[in-house]
C-alpha atoms as a PDB file:
ATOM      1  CA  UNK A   1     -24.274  -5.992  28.564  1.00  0.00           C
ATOM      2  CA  UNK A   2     -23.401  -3.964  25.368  1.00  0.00           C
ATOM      3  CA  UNK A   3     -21.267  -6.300  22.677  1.00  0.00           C
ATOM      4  CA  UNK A   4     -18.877  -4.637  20.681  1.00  0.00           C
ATOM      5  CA  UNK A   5     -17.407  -6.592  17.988  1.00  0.00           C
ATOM      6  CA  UNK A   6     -13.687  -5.423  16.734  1.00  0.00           C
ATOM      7  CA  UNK A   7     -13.116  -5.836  12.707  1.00  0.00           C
ATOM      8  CA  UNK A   8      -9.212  -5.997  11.607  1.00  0.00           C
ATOM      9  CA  UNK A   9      -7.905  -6.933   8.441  1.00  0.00           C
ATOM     10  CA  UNK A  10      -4.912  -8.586   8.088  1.00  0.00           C
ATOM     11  CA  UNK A  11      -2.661  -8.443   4.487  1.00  0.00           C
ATOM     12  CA  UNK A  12       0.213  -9.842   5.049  1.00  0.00           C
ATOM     13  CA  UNK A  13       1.344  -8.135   8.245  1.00  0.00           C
ATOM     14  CA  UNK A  14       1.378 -10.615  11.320  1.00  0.00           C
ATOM     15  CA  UNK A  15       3.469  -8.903  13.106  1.00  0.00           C
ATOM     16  CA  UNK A  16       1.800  -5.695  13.345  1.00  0.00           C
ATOM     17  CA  UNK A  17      -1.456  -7.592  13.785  1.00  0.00           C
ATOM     18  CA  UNK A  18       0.380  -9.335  16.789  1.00  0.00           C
ATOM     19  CA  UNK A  19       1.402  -6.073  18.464  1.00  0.00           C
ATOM     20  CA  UNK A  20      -2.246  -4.733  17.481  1.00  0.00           C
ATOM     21  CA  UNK A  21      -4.298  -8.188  19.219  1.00  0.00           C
ATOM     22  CA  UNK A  22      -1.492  -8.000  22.236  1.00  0.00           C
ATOM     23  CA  UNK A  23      -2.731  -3.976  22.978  1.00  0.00           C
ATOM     24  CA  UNK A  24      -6.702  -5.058  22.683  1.00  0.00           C
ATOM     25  CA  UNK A  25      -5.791  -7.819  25.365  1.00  0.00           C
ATOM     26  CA  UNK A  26      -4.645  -4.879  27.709  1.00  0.00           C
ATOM     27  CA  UNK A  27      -7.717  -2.559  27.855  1.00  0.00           C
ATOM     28  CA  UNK A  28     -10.537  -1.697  29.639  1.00  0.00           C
ATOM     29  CA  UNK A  29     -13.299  -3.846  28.763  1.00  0.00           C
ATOM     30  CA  UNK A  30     -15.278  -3.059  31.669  1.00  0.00           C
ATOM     31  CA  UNK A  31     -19.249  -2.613  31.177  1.00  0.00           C
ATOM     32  CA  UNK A  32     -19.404  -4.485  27.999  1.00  0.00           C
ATOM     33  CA  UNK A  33     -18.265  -7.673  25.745  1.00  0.00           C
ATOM     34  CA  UNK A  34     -15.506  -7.063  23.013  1.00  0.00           C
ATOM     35  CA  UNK A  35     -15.008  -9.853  20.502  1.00  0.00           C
ATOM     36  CA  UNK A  36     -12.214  -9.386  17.743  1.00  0.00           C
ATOM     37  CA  UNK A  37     -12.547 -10.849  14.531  1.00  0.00           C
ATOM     38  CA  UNK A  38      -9.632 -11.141  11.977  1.00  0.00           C
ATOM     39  CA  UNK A  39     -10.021 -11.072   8.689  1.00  0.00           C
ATOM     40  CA  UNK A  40      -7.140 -12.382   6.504  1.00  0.00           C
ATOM     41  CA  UNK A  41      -7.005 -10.811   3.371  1.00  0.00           C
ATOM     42  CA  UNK A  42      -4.154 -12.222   1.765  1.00  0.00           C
ATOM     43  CA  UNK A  43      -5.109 -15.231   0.008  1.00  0.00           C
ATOM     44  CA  UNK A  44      -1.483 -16.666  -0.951  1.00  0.00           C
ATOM     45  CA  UNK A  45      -0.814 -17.004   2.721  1.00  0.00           C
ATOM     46  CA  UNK A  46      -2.972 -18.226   6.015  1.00  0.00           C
ATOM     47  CA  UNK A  47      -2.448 -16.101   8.678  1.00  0.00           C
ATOM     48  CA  UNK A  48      -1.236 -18.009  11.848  1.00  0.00           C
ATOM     49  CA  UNK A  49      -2.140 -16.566  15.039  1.00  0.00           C
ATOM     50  CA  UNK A  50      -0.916 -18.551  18.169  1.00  0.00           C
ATOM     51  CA  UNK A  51      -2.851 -20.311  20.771  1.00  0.00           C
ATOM     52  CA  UNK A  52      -2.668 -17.467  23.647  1.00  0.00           C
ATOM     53  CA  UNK A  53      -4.458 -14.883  21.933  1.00  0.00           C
ATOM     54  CA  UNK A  54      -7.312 -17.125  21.815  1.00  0.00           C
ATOM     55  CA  UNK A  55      -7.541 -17.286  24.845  1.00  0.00           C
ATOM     56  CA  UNK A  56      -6.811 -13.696  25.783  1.00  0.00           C
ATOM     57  CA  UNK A  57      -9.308 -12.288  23.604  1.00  0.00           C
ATOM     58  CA  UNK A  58     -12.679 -13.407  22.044  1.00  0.00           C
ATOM     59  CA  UNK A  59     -11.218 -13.591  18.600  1.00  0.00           C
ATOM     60  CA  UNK A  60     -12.538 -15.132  15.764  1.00  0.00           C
ATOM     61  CA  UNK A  61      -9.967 -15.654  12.191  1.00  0.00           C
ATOM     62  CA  UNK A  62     -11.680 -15.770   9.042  1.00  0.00           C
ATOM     63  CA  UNK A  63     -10.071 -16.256   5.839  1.00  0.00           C
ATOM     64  CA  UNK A  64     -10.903 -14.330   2.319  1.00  0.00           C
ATOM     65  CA  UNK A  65     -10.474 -16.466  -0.448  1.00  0.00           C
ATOM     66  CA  UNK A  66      -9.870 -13.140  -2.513  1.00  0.00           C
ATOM     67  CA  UNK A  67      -8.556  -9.882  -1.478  1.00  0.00           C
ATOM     68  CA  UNK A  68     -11.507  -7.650  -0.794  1.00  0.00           C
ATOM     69  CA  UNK A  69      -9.470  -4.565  -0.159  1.00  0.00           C
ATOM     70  CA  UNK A  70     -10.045  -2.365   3.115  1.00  0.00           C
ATOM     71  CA  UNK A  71     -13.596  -1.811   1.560  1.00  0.00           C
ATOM     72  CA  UNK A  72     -14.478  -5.231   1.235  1.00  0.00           C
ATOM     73  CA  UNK A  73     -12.574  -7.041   3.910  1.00  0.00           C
ATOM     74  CA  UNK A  74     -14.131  -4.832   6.834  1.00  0.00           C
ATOM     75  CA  UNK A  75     -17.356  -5.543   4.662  1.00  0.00           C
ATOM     76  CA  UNK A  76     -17.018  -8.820   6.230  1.00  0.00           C
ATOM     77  CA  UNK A  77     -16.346  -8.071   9.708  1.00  0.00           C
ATOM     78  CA  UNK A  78     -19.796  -6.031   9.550  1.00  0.00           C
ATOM     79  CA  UNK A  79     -21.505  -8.888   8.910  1.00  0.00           C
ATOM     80  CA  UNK A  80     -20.118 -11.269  11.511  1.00  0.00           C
ATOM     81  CA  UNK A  81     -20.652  -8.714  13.885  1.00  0.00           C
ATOM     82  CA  UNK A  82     -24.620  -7.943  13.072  1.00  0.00           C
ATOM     83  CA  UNK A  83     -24.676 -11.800  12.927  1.00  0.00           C
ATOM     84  CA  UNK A  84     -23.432 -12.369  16.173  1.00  0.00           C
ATOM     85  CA  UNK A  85     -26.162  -9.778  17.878  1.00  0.00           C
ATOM     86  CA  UNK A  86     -22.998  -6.245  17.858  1.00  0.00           C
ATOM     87  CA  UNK A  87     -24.667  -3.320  19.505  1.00  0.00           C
ATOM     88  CA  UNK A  88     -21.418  -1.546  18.017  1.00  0.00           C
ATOM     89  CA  UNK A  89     -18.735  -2.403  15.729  1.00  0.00           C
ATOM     90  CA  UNK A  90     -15.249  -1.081  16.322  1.00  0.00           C
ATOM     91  CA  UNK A  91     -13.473  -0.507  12.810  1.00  0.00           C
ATOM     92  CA  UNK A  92      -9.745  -0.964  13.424  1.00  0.00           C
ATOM     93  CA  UNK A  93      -6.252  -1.213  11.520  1.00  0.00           C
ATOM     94  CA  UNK A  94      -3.914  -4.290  12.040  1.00  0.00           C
ATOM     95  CA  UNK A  95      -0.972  -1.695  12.410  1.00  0.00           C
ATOM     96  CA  UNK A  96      -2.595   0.289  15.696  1.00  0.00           C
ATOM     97  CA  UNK A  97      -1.448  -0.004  19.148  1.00  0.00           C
ATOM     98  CA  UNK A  98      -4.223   1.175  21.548  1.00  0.00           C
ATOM     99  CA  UNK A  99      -4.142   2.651  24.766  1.00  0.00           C
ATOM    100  CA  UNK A 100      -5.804   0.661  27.811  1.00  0.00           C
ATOM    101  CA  UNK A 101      -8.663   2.559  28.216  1.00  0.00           C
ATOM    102  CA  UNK A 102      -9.831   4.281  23.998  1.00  0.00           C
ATOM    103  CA  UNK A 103     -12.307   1.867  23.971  1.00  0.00           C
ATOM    104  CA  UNK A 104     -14.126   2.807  26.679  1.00  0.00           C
ATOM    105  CA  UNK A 105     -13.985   6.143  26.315  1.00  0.00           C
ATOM    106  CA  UNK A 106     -15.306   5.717  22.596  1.00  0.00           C
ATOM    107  CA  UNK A 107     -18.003   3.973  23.855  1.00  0.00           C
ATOM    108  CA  UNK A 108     -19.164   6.266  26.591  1.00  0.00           C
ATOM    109  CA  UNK A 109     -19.240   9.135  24.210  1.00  0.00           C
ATOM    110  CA  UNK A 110     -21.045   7.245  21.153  1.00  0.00           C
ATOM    111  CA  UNK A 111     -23.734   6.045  23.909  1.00  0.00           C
ATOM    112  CA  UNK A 112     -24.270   8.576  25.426  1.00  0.00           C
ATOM    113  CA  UNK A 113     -26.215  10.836  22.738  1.00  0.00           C
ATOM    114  CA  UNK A 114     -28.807   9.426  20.205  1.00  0.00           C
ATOM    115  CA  UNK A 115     -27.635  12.143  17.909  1.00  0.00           C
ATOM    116  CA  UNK A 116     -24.105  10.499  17.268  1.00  0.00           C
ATOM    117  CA  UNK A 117     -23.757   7.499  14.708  1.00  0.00           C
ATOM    118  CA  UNK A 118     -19.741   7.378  14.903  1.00  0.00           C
ATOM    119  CA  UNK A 119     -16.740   8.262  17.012  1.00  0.00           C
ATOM    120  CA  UNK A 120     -12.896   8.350  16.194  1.00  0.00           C
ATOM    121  CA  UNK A 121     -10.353   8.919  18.560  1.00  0.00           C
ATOM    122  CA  UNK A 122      -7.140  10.870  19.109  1.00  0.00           C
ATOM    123  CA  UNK A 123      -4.191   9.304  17.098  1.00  0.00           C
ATOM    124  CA  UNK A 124      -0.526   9.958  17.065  1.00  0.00           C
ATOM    125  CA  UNK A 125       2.214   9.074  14.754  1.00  0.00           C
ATOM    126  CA  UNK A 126       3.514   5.246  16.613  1.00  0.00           C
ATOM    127  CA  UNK A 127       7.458   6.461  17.447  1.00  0.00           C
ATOM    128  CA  UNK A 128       9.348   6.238  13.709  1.00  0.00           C
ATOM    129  CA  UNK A 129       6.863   6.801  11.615  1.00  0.00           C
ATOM    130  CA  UNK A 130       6.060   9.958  11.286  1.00  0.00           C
ATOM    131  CA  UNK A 131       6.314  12.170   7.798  1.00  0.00           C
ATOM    132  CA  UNK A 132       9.452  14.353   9.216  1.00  0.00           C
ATOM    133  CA  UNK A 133      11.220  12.392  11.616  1.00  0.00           C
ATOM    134  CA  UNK A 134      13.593  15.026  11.714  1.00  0.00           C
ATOM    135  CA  UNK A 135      11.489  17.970  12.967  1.00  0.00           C
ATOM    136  CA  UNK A 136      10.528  16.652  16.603  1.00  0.00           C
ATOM    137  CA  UNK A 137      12.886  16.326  19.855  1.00  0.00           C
ATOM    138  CA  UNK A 138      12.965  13.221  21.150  1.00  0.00           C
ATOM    139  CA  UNK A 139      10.506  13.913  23.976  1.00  0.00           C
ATOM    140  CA  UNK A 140       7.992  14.664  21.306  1.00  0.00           C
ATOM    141  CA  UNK A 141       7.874  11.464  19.415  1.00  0.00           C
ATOM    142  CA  UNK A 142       4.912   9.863  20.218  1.00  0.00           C
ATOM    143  CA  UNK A 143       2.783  12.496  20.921  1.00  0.00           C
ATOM    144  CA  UNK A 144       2.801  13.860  17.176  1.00  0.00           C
ATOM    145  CA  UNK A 145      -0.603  13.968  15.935  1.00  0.00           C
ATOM    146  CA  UNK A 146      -1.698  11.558  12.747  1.00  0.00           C
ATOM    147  CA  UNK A 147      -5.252  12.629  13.310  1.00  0.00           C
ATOM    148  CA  UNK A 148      -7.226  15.006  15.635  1.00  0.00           C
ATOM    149  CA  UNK A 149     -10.490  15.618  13.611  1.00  0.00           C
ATOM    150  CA  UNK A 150     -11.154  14.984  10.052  1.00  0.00           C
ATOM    151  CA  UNK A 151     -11.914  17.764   7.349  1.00  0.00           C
ATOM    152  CA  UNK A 152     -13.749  17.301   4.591  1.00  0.00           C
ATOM    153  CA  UNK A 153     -12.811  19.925   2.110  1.00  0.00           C
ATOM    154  CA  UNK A 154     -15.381  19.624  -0.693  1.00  0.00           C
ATOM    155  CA  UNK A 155     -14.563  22.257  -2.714  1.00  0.00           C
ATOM    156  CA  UNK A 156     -11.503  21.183  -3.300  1.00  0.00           C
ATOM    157  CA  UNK A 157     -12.475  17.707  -2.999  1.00  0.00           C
ATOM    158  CA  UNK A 158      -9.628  16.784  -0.471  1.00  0.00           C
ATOM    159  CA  UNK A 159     -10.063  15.173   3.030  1.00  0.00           C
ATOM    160  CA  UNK A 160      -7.615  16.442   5.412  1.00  0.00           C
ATOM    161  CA  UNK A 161      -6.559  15.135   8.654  1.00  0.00           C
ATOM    162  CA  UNK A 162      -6.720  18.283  11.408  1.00  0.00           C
ATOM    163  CA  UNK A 163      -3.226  18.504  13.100  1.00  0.00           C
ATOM    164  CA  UNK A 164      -1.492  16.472  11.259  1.00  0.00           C
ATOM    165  CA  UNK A 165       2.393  16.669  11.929  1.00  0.00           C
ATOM    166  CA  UNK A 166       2.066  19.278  15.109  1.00  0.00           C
ATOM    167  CA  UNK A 167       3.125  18.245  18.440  1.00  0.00           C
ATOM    168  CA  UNK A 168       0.176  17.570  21.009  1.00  0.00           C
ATOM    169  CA  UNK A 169       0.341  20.139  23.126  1.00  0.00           C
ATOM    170  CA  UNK A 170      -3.595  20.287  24.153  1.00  0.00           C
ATOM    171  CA  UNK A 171      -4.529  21.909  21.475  1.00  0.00           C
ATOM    172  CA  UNK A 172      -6.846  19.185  20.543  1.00  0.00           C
ATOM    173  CA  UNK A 173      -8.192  18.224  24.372  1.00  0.00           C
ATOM    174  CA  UNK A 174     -12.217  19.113  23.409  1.00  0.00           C
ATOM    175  CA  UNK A 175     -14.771  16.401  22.509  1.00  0.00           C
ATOM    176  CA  UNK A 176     -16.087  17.944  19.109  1.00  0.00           C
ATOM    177  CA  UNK A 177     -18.040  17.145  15.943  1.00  0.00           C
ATOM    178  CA  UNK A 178     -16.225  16.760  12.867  1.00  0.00           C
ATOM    179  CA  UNK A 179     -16.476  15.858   9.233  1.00  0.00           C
ATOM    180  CA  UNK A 180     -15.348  12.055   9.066  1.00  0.00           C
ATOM    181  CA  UNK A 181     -14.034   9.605  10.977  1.00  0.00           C
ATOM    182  CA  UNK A 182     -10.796   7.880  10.058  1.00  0.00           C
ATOM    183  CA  UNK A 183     -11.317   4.066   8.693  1.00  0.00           C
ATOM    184  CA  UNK A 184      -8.003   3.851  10.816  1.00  0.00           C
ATOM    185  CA  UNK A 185     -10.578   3.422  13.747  1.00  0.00           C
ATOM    186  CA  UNK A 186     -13.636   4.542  14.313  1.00  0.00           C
ATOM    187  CA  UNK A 187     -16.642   3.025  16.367  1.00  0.00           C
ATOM    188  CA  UNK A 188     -20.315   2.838  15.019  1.00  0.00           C
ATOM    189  CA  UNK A 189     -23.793   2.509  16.455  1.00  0.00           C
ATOM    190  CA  UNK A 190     -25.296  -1.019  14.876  1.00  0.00           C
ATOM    191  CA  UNK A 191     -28.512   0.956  14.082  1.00  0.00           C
ATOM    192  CA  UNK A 192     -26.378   3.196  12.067  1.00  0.00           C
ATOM    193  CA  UNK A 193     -24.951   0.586   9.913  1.00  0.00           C
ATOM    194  CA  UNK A 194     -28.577  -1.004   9.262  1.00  0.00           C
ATOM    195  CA  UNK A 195     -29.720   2.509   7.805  1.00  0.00           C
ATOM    196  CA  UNK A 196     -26.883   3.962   5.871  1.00  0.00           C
ATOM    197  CA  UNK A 197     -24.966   0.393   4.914  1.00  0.00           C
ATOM    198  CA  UNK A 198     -21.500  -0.793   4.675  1.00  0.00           C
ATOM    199  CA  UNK A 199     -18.548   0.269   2.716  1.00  0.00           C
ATOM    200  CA  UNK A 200     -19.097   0.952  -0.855  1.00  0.00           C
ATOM    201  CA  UNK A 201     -16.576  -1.899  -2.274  1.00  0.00           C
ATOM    202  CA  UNK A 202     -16.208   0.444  -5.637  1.00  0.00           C
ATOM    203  CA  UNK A 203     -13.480   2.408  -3.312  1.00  0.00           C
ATOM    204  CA  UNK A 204     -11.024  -0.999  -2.394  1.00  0.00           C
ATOM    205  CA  UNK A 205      -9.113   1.222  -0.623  1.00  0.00           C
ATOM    206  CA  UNK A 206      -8.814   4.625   0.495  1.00  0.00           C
ATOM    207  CA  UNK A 207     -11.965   7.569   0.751  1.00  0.00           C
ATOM    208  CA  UNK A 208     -14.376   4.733   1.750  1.00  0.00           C
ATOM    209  CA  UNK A 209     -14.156   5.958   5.299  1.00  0.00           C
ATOM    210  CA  UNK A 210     -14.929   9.616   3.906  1.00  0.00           C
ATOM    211  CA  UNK A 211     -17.779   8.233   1.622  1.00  0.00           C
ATOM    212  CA  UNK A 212     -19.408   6.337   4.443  1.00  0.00           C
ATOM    213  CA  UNK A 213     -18.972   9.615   6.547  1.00  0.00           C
ATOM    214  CA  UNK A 214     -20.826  11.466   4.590  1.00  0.00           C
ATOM    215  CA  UNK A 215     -23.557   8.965   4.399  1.00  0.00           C
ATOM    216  CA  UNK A 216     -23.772   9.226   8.323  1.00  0.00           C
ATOM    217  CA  UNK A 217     -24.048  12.757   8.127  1.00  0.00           C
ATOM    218  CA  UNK A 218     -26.441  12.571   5.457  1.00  0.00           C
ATOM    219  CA  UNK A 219     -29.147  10.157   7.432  1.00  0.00           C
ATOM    220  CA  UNK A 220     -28.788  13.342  10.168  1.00  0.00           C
ATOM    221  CA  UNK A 221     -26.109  12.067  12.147  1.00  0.00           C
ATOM    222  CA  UNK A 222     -23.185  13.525  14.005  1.00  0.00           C
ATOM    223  CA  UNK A 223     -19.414  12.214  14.037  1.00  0.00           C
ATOM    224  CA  UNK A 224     -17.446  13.192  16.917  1.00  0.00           C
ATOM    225  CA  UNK A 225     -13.762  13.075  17.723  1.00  0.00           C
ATOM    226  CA  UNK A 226     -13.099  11.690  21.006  1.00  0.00           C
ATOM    227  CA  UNK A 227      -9.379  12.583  22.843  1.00  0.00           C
ATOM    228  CA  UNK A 228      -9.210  10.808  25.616  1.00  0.00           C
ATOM    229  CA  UNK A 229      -9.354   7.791  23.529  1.00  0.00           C
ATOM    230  CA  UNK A 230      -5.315   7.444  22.041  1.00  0.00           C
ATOM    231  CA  UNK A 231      -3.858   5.352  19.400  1.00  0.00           C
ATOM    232  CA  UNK A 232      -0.604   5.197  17.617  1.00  0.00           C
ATOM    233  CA  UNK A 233      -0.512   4.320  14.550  1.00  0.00           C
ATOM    234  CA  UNK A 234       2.765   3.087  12.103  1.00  0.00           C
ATOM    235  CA  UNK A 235       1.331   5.195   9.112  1.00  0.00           C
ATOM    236  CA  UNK A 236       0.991   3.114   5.880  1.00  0.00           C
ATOM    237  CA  UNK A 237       2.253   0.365   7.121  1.00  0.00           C
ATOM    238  CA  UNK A 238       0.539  -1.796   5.501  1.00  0.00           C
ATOM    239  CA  UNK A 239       0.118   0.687   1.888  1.00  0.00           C
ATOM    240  CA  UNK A 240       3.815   0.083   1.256  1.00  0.00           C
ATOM    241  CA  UNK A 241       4.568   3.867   3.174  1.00  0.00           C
ATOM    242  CA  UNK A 242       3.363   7.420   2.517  1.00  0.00           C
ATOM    243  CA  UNK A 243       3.373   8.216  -1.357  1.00  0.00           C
ATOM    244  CA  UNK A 244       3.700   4.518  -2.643  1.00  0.00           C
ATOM    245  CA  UNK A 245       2.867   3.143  -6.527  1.00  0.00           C
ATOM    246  CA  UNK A 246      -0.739   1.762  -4.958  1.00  0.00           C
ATOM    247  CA  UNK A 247      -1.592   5.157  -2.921  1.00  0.00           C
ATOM    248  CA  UNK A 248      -0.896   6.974  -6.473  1.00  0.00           C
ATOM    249  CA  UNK A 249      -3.189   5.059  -8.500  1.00  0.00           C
ATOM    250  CA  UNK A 250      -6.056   4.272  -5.112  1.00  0.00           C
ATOM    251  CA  UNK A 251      -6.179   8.189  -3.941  1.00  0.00           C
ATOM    252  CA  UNK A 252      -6.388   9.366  -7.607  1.00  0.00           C
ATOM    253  CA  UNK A 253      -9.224   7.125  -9.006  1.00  0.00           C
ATOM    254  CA  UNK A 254     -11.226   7.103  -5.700  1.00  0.00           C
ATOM    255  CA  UNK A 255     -10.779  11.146  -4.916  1.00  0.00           C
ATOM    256  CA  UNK A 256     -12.241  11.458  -8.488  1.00  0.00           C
ATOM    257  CA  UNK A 257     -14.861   8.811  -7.608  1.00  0.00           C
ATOM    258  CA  UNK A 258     -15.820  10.436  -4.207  1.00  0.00           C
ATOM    259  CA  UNK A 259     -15.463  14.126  -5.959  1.00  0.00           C
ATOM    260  CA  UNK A 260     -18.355  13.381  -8.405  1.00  0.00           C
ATOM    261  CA  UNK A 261     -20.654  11.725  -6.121  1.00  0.00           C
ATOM    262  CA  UNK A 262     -20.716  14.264  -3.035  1.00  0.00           C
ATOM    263  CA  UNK A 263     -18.540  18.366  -4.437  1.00  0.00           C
ATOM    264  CA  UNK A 264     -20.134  20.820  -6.054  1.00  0.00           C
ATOM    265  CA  UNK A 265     -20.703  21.476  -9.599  1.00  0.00           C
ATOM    266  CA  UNK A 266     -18.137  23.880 -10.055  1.00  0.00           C
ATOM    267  CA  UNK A 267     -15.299  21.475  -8.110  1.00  0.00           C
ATOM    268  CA  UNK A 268     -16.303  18.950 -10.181  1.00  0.00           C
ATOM    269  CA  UNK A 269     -15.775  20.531 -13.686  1.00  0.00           C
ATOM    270  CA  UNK A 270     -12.231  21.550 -11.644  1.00  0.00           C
ATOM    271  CA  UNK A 271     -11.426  18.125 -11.478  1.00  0.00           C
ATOM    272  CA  UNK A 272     -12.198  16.779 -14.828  1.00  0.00           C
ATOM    273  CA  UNK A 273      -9.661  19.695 -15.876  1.00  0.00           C
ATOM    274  CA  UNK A 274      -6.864  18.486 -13.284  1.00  0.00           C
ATOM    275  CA  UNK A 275      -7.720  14.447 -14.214  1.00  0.00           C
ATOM    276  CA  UNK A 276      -7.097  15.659 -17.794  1.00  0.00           C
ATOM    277  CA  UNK A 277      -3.928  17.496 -16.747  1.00  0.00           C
ATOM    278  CA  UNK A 278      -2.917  14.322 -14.840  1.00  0.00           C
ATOM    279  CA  UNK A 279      -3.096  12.354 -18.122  1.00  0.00           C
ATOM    280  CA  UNK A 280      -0.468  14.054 -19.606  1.00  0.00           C
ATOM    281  CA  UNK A 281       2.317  14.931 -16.661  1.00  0.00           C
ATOM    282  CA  UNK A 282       1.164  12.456 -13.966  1.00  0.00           C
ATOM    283  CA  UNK A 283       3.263   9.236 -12.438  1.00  0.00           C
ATOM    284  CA  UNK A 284       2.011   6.411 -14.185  1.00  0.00           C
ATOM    285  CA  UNK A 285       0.244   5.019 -11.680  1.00  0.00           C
ATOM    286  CA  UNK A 286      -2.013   8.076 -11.499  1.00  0.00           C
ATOM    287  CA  UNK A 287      -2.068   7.940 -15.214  1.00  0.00           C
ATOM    288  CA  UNK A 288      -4.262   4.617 -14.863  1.00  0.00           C
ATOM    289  CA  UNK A 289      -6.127   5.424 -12.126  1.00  0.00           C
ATOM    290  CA  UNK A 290      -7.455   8.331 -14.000  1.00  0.00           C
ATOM    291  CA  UNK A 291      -7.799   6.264 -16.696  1.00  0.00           C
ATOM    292  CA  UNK A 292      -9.539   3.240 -14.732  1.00  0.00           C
ATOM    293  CA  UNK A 293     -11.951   5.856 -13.033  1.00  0.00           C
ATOM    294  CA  UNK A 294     -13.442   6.801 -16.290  1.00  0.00           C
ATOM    295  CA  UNK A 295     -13.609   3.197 -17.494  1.00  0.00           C
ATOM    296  CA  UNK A 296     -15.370   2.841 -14.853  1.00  0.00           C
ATOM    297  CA  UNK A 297     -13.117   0.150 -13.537  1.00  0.00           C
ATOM    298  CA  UNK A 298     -13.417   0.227 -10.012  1.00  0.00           C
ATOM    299  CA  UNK A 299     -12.787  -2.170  -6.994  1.00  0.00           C
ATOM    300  CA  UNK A 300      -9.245  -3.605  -7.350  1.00  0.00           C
ATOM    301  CA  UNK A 301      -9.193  -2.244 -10.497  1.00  0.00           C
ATOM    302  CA  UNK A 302      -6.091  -2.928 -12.240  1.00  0.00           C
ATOM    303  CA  UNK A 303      -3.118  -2.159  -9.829  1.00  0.00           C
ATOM    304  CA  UNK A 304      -1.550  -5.631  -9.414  1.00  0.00           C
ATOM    305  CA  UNK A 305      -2.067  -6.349  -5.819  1.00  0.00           C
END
């Protein structure tokens, strides 16, 4: 029987890690083991998960004694689950509700070609949280897409999320490759992990799912979206929302970090010219991360978090 292990990092946010753990109790393990393992990243706090979900779930809490960031603190749940003998590990944020049967369907698509190293599935906006709450009729919320496919523009060094905002509608219904895989979920082949590696900690947090993307692709394999496996997701949640002090200085420093390593020669020199731009009319938390990124400071860096 196939394990699977499930990595979730908790910072601060019990409650959406509660909702999260209660949804994993609900769905379809059938065919293989699933064993959850917490990691709380918050060191001024210990995470306190009740007695039931113990016993609901195979779950495992470890604690950092530092925050490792998304990078580092999934970092972590890689290596409990190669530890513990995973055949796959499922990548997963605290602020997710899953539907009863995404993990199986995941699973049946990543096993069922050699060719595929990673899977993400179809995820909507949770009800509330979505970028225009006052676009959509009420019988749309909940169906609004966060993520259908991910594009990685390299030219223009930006990753994009395909169908972002529109109504589902079944415009998104086919099984197809695609450039990256969210690090909002996604589910990896062990094997894969033990050629291409973990997160790259230099990222923290944000284009470390896009960086170890294109490390899949780069060892020759594919990345597939997968709709019949749903999530909803509470957006930033846990990022303090959409356009937030830490997303300014995180998405600026890393985008520049993940633009030199993997665009073109020609995109690059662009964004030297925009960082330098940026230096003079940014916020002034993309001010530093500019700054940080060519200091070379990179990890937490030095946005007090």
């Amino acid at each position: 029987m196939k394990k699977i292990f499930v990595s979730i990092i908790d910072y601060n946010g019990r409650e959406n890690t509660l909702f999260c753990l209660d949804s994993l109790q609900k769905i379809n393990k059938k065919g293989f083991e699933v064993h959850v393992v917490v990691i709380d990243n918050y060191p001024p706090k210990i995470l306190k998960i009740p007695e039931n979900y113990f016993k609901g779930l195979s779950l495992t809490l470890t604690k950092n004694k530092n925050n490792l960031g998304f990078s580092g603190g999934h970092n972590v749940g890689f290596s409990h689950a190669l530890s513990k003998g995973a055949d796959c590990v499922l990548i997963l944020n605290n602020d997710v509700i899953a539907h009863e049967n995404f993990l199986i369907n995941l699973f049946n698509i990543l096993e069922n070609d050699e060719s595929i190293g990673m899977v993400s599935p179809k995820i909507y906006f949770a009800k509330g949280f979505e970028f225009h709450k006052d676009r959509y009729r009420r019988e749309d919320l909940g169906k609004v897409f966060w993520y259908a496919g991910g594009i990685l523009d390299t030219k223009n060094v930006i990753a994009k999320h395909r169908g972002v905002d529109e109504v589902d509608k079944g415009q998104f219904d086919a099984v197809q490759e695609t450039d990256f895989a969210t690090g909002a979920c996604f589910l990896i082949k062990k094997s894969v992990l033990e050629k291409v590696g973990f997160f790259d900690e230099k990222y923290f947090l944000y284009y470390e799912d896009s960086d170890l993307s294109m490390r899949v692709r780069n060892k020759g394999f594919k990345i597939f979206y997968v709709p019949k496996a749903v999530l909803w997701h509470k957006n930033a949640a846990s990022a303090g929302g959409s356009g937030s002090l830490l997303q300014d200085y995180y998405i600026t420093r890393n985008r520049l970090l993940f633009g030199m390593k993997y665009a073109p020669l020609n995109a690059k020199l662009s964004l030297v010219r925009e960082s330098l731009a940026l230096l003079r009319k940014g916020r002034v938390w993309q001010k530093r991360g500019i700054l940080d990124f060519y200091l070379r400071r990179f990890g937490k860096g030095s946005f007090p978090i």
